[in-house]
N, C-alpha and C. Protein backbone atom coordinates (compact mmCIF):
# COMPACT_ATOMS: atom_id res chain seq x y z
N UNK A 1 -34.93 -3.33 15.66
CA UNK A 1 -34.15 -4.18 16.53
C UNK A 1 -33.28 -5.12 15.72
N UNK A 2 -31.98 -5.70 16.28
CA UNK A 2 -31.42 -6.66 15.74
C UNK A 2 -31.58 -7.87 15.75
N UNK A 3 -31.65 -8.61 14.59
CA UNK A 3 -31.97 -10.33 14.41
C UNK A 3 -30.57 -10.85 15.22
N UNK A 4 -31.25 -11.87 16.03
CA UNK A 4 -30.23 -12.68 16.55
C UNK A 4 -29.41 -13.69 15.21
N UNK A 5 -27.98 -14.05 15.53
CA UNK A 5 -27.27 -14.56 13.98
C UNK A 5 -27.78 -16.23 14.36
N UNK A 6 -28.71 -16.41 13.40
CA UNK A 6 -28.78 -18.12 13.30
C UNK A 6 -28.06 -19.10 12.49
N UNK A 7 -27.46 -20.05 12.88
CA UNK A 7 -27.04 -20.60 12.25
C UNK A 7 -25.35 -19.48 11.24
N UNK A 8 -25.32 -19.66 10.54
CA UNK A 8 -24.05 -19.22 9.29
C UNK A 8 -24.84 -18.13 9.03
N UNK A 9 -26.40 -17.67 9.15
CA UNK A 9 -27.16 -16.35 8.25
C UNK A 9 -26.27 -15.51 8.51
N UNK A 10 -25.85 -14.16 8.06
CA UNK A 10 -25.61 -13.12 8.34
C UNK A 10 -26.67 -11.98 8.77
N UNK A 11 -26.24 -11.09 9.64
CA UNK A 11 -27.23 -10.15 10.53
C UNK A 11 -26.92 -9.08 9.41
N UNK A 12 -27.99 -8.52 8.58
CA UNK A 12 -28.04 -7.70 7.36
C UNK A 12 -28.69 -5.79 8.04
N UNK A 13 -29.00 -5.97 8.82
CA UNK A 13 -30.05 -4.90 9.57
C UNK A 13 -29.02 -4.06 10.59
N UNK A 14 -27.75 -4.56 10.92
CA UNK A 14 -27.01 -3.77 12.27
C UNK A 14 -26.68 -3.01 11.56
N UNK A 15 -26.11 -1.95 12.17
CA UNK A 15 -25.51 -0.73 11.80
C UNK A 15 -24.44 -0.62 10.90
N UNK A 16 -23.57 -2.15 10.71
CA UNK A 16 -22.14 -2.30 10.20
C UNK A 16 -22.61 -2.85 9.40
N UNK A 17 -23.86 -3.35 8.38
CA UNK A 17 -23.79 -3.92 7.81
C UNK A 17 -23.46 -3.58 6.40
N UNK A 18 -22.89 -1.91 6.15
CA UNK A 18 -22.51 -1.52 4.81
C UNK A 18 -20.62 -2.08 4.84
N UNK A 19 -20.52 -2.80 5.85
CA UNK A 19 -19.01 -3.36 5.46
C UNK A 19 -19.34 -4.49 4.97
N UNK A 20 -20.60 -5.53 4.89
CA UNK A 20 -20.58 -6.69 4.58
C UNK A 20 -21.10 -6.97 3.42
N UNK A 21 -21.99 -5.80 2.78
CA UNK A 21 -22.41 -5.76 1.37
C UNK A 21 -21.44 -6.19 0.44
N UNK A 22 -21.51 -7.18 -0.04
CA UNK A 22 -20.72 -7.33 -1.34
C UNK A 22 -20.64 -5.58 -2.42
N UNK A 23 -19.63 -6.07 -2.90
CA UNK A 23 -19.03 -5.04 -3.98
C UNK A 23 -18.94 -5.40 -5.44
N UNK A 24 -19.76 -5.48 -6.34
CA UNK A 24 -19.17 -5.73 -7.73
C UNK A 24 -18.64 -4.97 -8.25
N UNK A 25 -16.84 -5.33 -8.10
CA UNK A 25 -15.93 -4.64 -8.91
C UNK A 25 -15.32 -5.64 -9.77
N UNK A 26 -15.44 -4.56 -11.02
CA UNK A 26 -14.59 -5.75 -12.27
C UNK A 26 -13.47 -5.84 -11.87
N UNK A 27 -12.92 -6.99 -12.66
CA UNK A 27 -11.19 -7.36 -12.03
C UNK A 27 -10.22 -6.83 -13.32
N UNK A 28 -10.88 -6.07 -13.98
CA UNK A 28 -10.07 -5.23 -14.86
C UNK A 28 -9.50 -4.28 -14.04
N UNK A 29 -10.34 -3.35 -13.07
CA UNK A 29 -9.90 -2.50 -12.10
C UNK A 29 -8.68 -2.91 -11.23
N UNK A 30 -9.02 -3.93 -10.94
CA UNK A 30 -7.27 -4.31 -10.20
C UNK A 30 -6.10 -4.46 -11.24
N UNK A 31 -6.50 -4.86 -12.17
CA UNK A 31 -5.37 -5.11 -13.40
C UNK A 31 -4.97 -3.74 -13.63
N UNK A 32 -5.86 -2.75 -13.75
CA UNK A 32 -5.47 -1.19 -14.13
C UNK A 32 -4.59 -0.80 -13.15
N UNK A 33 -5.01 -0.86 -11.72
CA UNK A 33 -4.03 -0.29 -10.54
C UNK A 33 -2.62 -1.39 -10.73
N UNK A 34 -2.56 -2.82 -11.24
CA UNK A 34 -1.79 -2.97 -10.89
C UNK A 34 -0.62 -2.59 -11.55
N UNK A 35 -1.22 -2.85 -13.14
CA UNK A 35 -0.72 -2.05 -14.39
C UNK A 35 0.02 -0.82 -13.83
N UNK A 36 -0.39 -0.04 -13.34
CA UNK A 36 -0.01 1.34 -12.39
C UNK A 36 1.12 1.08 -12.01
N UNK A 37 1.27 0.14 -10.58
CA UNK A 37 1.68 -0.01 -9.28
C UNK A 37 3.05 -0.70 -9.62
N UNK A 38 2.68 -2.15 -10.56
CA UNK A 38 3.93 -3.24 -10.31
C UNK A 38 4.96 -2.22 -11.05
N UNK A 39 4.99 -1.52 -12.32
CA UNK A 39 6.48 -1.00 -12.90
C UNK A 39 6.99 -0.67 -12.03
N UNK A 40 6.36 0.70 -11.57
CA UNK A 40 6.58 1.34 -10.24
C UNK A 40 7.65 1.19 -9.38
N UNK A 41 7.03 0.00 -8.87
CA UNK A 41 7.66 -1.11 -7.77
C UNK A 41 8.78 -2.11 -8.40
N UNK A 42 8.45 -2.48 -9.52
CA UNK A 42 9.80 -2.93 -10.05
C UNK A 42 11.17 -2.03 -10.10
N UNK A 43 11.07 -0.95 -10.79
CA UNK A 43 11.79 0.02 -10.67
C UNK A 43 12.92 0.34 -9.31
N UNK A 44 11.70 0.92 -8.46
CA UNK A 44 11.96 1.11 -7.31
C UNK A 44 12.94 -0.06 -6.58
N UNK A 45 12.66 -1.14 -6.54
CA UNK A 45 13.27 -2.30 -6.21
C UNK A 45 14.40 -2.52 -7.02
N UNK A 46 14.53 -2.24 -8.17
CA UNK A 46 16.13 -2.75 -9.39
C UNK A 46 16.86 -1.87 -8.71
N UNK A 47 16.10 -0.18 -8.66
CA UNK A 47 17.09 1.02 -8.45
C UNK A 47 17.48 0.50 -6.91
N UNK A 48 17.20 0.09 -6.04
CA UNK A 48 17.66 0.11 -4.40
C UNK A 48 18.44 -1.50 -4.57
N UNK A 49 18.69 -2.20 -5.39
CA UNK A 49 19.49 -3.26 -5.74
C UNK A 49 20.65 -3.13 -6.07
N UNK A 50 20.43 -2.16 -7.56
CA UNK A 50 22.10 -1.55 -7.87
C UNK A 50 22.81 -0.43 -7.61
N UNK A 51 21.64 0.19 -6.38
CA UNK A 51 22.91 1.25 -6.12
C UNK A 51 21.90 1.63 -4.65
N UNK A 52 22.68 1.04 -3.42
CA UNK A 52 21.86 1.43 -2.52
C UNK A 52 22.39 2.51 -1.95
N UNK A 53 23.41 2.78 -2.24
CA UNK A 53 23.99 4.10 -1.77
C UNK A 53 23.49 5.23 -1.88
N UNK A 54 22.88 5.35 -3.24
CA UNK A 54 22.22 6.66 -3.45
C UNK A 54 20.98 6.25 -3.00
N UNK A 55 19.97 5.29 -2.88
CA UNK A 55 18.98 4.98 -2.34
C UNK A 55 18.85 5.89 -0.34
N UNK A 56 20.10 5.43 -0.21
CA UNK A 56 20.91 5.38 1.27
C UNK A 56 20.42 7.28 1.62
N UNK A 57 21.38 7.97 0.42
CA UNK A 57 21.24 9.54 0.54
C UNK A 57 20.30 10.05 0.51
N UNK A 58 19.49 9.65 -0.53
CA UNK A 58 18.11 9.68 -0.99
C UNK A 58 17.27 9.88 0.48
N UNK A 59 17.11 8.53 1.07
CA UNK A 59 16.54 8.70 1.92
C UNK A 59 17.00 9.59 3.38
N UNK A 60 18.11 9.80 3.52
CA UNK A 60 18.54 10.15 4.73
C UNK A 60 18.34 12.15 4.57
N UNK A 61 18.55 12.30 2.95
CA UNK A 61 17.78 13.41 2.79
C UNK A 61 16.21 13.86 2.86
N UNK A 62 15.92 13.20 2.28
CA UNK A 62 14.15 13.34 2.96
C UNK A 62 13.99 13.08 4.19
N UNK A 63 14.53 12.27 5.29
CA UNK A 63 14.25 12.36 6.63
C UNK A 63 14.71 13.84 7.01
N UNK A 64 15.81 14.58 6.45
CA UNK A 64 16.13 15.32 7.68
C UNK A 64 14.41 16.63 7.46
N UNK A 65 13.97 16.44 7.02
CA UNK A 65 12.83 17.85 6.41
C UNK A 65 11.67 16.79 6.84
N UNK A 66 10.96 17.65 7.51
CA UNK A 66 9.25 17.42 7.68
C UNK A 66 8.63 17.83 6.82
N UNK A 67 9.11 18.81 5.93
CA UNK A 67 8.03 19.16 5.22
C UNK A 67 8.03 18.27 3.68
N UNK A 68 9.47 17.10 3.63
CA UNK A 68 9.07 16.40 3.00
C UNK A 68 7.67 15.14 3.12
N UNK A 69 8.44 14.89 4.73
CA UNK A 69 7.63 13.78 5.10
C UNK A 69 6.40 14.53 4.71
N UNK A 70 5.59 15.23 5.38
CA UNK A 70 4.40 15.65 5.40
C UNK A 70 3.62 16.02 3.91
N UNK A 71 4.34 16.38 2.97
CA UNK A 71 3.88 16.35 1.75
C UNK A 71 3.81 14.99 1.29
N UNK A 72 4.67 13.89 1.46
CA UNK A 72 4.83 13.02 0.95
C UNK A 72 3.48 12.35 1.61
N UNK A 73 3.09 12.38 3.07
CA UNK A 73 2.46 12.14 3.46
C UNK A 73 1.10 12.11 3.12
N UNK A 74 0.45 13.39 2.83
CA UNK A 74 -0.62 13.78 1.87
C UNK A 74 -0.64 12.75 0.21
N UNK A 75 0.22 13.13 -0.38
CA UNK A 75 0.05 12.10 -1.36
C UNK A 75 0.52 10.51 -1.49
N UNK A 76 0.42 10.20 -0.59
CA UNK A 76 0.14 8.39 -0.15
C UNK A 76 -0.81 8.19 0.38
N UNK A 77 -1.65 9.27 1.22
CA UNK A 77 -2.91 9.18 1.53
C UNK A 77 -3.97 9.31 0.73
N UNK A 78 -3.54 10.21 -0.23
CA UNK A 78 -4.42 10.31 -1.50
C UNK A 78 -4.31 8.75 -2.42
N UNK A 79 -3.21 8.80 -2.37
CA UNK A 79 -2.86 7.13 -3.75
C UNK A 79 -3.75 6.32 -2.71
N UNK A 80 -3.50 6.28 -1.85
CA UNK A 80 -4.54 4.81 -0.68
C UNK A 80 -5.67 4.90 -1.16
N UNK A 81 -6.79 5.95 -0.55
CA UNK A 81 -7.86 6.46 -0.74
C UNK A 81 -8.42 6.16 -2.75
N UNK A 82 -7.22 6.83 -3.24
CA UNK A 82 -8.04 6.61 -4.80
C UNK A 82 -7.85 4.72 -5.06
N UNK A 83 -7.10 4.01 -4.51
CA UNK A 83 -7.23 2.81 -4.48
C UNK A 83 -8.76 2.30 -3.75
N UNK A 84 -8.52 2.67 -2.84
CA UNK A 84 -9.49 1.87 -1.82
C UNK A 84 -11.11 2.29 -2.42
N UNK A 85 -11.56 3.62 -3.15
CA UNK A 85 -12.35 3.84 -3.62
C UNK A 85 -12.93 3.33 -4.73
N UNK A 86 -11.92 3.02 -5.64
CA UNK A 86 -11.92 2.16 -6.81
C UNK A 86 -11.40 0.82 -6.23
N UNK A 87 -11.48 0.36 -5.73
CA UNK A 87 -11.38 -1.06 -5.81
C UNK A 87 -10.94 -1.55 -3.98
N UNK A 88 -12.01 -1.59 -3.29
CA UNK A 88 -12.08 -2.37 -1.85
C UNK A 88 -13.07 -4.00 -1.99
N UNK A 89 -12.24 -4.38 -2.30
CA UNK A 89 -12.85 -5.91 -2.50
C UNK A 89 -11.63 -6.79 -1.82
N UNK A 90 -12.67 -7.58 -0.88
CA UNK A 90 -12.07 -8.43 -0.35
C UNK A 90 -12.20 -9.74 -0.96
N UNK A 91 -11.24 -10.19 -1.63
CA UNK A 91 -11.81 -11.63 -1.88
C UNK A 91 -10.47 -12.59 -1.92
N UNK A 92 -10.66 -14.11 -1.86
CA UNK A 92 -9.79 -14.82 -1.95
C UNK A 92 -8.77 -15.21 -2.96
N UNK A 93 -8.83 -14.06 -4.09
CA UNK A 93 -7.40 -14.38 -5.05
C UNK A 93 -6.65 -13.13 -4.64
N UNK A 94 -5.84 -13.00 -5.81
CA UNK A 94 -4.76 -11.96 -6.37
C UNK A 94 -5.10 -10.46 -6.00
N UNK A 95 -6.46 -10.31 -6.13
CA UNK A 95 -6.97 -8.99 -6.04
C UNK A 95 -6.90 -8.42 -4.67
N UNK A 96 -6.91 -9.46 -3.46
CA UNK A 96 -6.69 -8.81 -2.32
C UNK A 96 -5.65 -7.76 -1.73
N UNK A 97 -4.48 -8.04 -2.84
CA UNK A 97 -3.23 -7.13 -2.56
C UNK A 97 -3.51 -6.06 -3.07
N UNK A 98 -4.23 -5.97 -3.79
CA UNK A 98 -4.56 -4.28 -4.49
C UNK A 98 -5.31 -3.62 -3.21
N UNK A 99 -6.29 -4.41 -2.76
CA UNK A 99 -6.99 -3.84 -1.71
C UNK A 99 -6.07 -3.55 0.06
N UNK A 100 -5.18 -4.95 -0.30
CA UNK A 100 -4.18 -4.80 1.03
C UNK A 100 -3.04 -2.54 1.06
N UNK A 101 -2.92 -3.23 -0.55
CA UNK A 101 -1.80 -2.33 -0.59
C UNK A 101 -2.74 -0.72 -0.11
N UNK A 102 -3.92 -0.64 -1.08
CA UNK A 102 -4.54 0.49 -0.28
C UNK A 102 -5.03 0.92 0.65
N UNK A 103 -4.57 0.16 1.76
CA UNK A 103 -5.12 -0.06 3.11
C UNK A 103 -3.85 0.80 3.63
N UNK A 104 -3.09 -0.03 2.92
CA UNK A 104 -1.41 0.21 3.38
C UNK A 104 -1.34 1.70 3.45
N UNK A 105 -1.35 1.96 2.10
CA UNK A 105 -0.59 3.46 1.34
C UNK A 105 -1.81 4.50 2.80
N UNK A 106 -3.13 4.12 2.68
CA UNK A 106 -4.05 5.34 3.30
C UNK A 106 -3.33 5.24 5.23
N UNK A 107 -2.85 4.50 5.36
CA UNK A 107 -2.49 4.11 6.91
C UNK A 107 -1.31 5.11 7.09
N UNK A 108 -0.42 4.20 6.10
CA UNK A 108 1.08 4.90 6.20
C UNK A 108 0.96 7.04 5.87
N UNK A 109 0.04 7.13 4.75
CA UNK A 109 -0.15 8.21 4.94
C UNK A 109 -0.97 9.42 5.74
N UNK A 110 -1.79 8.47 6.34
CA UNK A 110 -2.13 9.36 7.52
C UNK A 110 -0.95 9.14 8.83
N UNK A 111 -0.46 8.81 8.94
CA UNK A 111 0.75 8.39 10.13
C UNK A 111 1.88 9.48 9.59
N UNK A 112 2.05 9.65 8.52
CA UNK A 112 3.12 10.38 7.97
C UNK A 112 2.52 12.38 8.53
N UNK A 113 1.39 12.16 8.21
CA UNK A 113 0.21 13.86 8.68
C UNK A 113 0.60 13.72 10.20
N UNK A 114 -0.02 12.68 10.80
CA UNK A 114 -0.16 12.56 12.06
C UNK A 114 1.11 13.09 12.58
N UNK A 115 2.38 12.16 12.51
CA UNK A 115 3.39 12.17 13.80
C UNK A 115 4.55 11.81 12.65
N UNK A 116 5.16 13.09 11.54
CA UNK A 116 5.83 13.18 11.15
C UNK A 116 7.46 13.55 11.67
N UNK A 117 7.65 13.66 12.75
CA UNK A 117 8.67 13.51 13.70
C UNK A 117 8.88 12.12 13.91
N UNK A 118 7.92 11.42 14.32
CA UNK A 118 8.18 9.95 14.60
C UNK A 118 8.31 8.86 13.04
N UNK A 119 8.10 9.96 12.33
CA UNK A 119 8.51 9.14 10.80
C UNK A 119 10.28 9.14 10.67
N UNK A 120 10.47 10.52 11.25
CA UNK A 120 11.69 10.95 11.33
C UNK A 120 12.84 9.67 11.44
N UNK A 121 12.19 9.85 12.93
CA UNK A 121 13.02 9.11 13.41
C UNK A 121 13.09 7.19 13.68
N UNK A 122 11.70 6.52 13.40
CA UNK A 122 11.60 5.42 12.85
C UNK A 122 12.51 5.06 11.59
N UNK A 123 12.65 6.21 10.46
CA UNK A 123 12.99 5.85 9.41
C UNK A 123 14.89 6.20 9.29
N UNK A 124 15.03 7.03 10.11
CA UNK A 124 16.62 7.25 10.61
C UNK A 124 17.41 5.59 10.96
N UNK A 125 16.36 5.12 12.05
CA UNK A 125 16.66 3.44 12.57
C UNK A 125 16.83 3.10 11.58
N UNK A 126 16.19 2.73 10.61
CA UNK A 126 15.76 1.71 9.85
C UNK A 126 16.73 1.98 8.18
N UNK A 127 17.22 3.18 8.03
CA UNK A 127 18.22 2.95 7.31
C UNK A 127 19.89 3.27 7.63
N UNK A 128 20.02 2.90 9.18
CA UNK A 128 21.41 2.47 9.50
C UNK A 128 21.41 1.47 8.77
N UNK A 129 20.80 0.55 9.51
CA UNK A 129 21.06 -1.29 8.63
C UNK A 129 21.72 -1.07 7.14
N UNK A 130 22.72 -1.64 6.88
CA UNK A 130 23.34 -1.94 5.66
C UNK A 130 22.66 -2.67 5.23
N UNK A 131 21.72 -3.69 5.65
CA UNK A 131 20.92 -4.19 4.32
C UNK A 131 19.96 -3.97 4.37
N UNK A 132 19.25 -2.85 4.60
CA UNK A 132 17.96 -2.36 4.74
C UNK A 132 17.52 -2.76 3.31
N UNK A 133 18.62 -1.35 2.16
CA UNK A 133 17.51 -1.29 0.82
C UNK A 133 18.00 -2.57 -0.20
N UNK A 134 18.78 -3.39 0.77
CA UNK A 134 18.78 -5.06 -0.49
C UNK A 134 17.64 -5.41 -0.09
N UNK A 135 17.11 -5.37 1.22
CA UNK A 135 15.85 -6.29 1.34
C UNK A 135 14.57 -5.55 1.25
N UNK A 136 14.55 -4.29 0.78
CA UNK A 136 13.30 -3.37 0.40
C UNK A 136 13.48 -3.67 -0.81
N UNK A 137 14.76 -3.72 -1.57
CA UNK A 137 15.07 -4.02 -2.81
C UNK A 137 13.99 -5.27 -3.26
N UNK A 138 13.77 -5.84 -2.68
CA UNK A 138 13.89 -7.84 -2.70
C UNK A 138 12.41 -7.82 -2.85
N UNK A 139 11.57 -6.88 -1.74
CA UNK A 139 10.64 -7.18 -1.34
C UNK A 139 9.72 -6.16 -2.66
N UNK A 140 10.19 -4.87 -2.87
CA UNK A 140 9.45 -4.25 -3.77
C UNK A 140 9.69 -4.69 -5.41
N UNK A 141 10.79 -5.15 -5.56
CA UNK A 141 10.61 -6.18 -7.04
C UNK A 141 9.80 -7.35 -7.23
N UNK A 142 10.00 -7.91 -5.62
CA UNK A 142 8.65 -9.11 -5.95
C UNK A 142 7.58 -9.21 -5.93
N UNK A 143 6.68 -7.80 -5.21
CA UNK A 143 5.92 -7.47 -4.91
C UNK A 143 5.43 -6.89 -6.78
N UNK A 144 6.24 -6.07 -7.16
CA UNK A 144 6.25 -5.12 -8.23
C UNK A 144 6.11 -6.18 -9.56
N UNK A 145 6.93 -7.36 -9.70
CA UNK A 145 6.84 -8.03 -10.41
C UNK A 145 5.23 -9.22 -10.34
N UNK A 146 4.85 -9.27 -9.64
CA UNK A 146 3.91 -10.10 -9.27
C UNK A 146 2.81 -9.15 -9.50
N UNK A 147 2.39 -7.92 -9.00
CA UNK A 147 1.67 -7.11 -9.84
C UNK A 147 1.84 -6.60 -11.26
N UNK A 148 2.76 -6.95 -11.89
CA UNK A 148 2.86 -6.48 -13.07
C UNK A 148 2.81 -7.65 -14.26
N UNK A 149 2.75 -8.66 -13.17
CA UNK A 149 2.32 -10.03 -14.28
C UNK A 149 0.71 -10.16 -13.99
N UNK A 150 0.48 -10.29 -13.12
CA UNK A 150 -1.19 -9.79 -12.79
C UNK A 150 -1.91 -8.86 -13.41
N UNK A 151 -1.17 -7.83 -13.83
CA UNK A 151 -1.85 -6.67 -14.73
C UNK A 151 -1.61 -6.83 -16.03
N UNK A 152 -0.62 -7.18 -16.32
CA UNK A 152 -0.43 -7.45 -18.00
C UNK A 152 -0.79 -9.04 -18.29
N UNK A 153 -0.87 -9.98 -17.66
CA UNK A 153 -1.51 -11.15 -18.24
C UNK A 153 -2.59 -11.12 -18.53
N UNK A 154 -3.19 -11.96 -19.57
CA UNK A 154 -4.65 -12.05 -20.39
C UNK A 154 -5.46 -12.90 -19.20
């Protein structure tokens, strides 16, 4: 049977309680993914800064094919998953974005499997906007840079 929660205790015995187990993961592990992740994302962000045009083609070519989306799909679900396996720790610094981002990547890539038509065409919207890839630009350099000082700082 279940303990009623007294006071702040936590109920250790319910069924959910393998989400509340602490995790000891070293924080080298996030430094490794981020090591990974921020160039990446820096990159990605310089390249959609100085030339969004080809960013523009880029993408409007992979929308027109499902069978990009859907491959692409599979391996963002995989990058999520090998994140979230190696390193699901919730905690109150820096490290939470490693865990956010693999939440992210396993979501977005099952959505991409799921209802790759509706990727289609979500992502058709979304790069009319002329300033779509300045502000994907904006957002994946700061994102990219902030993991990559996180991973390479002592």
């Amino acid at each position: 049977m279940n303990k009623p929660v007294i006071g702040a205790e936590r109920v250790t015995s319910t069924r959910f309680a393998f989400l509340m187990k602490k995790r000891d993961v070293p924080v080298e592990t996030a430094q490794a993914i981020a090591r990974l992740i921020g160039p990446v994302f820096c990159a990605m962000g310089i390249g959609m800064l100085v030339s969004p045009a080809t960013y523009h083609e880029l993408a409007r070519q992979f929308l027109t094919g499902y069978t990009f989306i859907y491959y692409s799909g599979v391996l963002i679900l995989l990058a999520g998953l090998l994140i979230l396996n190696a390193h699901h720790v919730w905690t109150r610094d820096w490290r939470i974005c490693v865990t956010l981002l693999g939440w992210f990547f396993a979501c977005a890539g099952s959505f991409r499997l799921i209802a790759p038509q509706f990727v289609s065409q979500v992502g058709g919207a979304m790069i009319m906007s002329g300033s779509f890839f300045v502000v994907a630009g904006i957002v994946f350099l700061a994102l990219g840079s902030f993991l990559t000082f996180k991973g390479y700082a002592a």
